[in-house]
C-alpha atoms as a PDB file:
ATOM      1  CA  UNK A   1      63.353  -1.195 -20.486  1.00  0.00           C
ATOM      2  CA  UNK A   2      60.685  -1.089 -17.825  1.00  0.00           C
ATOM      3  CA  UNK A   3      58.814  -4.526 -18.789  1.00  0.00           C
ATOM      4  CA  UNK A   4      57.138  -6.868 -16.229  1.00  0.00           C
ATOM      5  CA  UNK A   5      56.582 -10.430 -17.387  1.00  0.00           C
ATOM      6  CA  UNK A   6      52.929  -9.301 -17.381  1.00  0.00           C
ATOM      7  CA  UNK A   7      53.528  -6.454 -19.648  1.00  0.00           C
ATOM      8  CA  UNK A   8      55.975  -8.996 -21.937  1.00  0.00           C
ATOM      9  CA  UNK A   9      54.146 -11.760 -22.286  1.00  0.00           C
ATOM     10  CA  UNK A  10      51.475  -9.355 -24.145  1.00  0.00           C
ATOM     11  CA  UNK A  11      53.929  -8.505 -26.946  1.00  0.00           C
ATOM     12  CA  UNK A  12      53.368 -12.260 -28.054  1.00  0.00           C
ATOM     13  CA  UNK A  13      49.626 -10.785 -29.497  1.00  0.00           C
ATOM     14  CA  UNK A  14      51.803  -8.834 -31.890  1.00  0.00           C
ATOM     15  CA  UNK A  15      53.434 -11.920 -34.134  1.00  0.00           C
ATOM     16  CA  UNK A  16      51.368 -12.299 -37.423  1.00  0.00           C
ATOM     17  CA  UNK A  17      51.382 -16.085 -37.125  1.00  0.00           C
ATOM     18  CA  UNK A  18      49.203 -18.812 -34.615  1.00  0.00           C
ATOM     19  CA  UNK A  19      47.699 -15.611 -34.132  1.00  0.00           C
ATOM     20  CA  UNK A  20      44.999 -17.735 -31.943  1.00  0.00           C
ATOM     21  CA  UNK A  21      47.453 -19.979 -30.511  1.00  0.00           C
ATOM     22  CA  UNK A  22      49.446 -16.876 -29.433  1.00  0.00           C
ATOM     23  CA  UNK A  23      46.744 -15.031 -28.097  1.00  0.00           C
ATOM     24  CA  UNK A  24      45.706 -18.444 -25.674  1.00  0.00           C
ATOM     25  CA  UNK A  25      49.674 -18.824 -24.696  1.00  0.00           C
ATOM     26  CA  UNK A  26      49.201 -15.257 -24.105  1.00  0.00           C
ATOM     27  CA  UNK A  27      46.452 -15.255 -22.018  1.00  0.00           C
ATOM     28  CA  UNK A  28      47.293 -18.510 -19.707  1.00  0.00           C
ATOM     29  CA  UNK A  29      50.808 -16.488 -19.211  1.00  0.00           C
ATOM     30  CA  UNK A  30      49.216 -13.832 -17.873  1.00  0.00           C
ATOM     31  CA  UNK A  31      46.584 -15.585 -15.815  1.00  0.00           C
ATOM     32  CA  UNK A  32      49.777 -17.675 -14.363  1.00  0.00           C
ATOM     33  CA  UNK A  33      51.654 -14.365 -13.433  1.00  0.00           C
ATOM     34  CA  UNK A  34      48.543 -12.515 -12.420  1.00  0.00           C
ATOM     35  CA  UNK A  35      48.025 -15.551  -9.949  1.00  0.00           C
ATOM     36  CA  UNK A  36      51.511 -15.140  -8.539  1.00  0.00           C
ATOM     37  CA  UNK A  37      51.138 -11.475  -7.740  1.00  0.00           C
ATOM     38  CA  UNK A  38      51.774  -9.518 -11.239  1.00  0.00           C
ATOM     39  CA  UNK A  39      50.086  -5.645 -11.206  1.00  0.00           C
ATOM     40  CA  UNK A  40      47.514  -6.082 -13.442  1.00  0.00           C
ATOM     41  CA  UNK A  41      46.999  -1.923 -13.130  1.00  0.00           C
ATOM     42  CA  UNK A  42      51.267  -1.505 -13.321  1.00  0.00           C
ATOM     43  CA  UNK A  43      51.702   1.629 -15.026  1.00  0.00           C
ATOM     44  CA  UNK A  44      53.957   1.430 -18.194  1.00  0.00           C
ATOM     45  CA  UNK A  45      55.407   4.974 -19.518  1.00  0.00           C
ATOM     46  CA  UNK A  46      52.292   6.597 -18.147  1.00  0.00           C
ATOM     47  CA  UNK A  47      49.553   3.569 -18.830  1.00  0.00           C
ATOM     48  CA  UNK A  48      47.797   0.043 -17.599  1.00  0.00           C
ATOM     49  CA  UNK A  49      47.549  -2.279 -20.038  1.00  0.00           C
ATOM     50  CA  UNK A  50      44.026  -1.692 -20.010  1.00  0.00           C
ATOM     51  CA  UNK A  51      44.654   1.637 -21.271  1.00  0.00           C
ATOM     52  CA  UNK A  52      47.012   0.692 -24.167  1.00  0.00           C
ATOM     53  CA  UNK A  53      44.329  -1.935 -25.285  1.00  0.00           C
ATOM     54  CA  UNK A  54      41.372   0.035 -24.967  1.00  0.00           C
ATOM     55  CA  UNK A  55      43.647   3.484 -26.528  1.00  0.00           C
ATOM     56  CA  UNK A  56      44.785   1.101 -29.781  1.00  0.00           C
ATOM     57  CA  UNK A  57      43.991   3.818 -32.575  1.00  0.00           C
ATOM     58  CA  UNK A  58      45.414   1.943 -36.057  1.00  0.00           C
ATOM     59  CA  UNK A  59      42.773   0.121 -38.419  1.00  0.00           C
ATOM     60  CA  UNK A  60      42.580  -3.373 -37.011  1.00  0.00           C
ATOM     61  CA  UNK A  61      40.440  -6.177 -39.223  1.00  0.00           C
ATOM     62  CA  UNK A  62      38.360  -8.070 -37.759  1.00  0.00           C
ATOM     63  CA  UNK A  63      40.284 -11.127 -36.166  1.00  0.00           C
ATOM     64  CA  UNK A  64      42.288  -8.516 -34.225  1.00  0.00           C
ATOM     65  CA  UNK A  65      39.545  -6.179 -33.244  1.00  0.00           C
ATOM     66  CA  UNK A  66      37.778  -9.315 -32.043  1.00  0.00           C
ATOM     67  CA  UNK A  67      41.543 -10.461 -29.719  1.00  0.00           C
ATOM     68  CA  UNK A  68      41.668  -7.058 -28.482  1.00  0.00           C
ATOM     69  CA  UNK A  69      38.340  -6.939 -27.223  1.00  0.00           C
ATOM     70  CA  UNK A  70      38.860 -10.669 -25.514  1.00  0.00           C
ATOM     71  CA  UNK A  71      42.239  -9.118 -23.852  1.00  0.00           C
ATOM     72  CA  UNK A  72      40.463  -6.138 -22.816  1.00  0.00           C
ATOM     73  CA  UNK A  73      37.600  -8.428 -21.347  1.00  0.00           C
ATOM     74  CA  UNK A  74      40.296 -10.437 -19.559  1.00  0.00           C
ATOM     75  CA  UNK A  75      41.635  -7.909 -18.020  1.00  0.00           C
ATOM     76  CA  UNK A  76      38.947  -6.310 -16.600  1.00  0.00           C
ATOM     77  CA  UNK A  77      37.952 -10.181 -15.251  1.00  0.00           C
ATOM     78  CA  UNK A  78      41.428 -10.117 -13.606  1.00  0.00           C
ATOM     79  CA  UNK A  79      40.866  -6.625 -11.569  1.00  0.00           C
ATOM     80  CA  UNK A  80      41.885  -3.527 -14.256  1.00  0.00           C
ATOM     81  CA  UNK A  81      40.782  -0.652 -13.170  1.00  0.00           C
ATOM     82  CA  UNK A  82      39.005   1.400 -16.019  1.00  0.00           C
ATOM     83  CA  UNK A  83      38.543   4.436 -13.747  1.00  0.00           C
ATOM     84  CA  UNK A  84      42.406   4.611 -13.227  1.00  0.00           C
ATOM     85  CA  UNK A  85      43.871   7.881 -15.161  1.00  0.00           C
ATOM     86  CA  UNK A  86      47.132   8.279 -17.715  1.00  0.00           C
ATOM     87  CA  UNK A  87      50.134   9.342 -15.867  1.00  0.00           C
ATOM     88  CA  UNK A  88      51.549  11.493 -18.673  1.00  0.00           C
ATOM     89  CA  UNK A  89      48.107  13.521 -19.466  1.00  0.00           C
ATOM     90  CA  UNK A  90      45.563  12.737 -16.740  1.00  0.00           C
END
C-alpha cells in the first residue's frame, strides 16, 4: 500500500478513543523513526505529511483542530519542508 512506519504510525491520530494518549504514542513513534532515518518530507500518493495535515478540509472541533496543529508543529520541528510542492497538482 505504499506506507512507511512514519506515515503508519500517524493513522493512530484517527481512533476516537485516548485520543491524547494516542496522539503522545503517536508522536514518540515518530520522533523514534524520524531518529533512525524515516523521510519526514516522503511523498505519499503525491503529498508530505505536512501537506495532508496542513490540507485537512472536514469540520474538526476543537480537541482535534488543537492535535492537528501540535502534529503540524512537530513536524515542521523535525525538518518538513513547507515550501515542498504536491506531486499530483504542483
Amino acid at each position: 500500500m505504499g506506507y512507511t512506519p512514519l506515515l503508519y504510525c500517524f493513522s493512530r491520530m484517527t481512533e476516537t478513543t485516548n485520543v491524547y494518549e494516542n496522539k503522545n504514542i503517536c508522536l514518540k513513534i515518530a520522533e523514534i523513526l524520524l531518529n533512525f532515518g524515516a523521510d519526514v518530507n516522503y511523498f505519499h500518493h503525491g503529498k508530505t505529511l505536512l501537506m495532508s495535515f496542513c490540507g485537512i478540509s472536514m469540520n474538526l472541533d476543537q480537541v482535534q483542530l488543537e492535535m492537528n496543529l501540535e502534529v503540524i508543529q512537530f513536524l515542521l520541528e523535525h525538518g518538513a519542508d513547507k515550501k515542498l510542492k504536491c506531486l499530483t497538482n504542483g
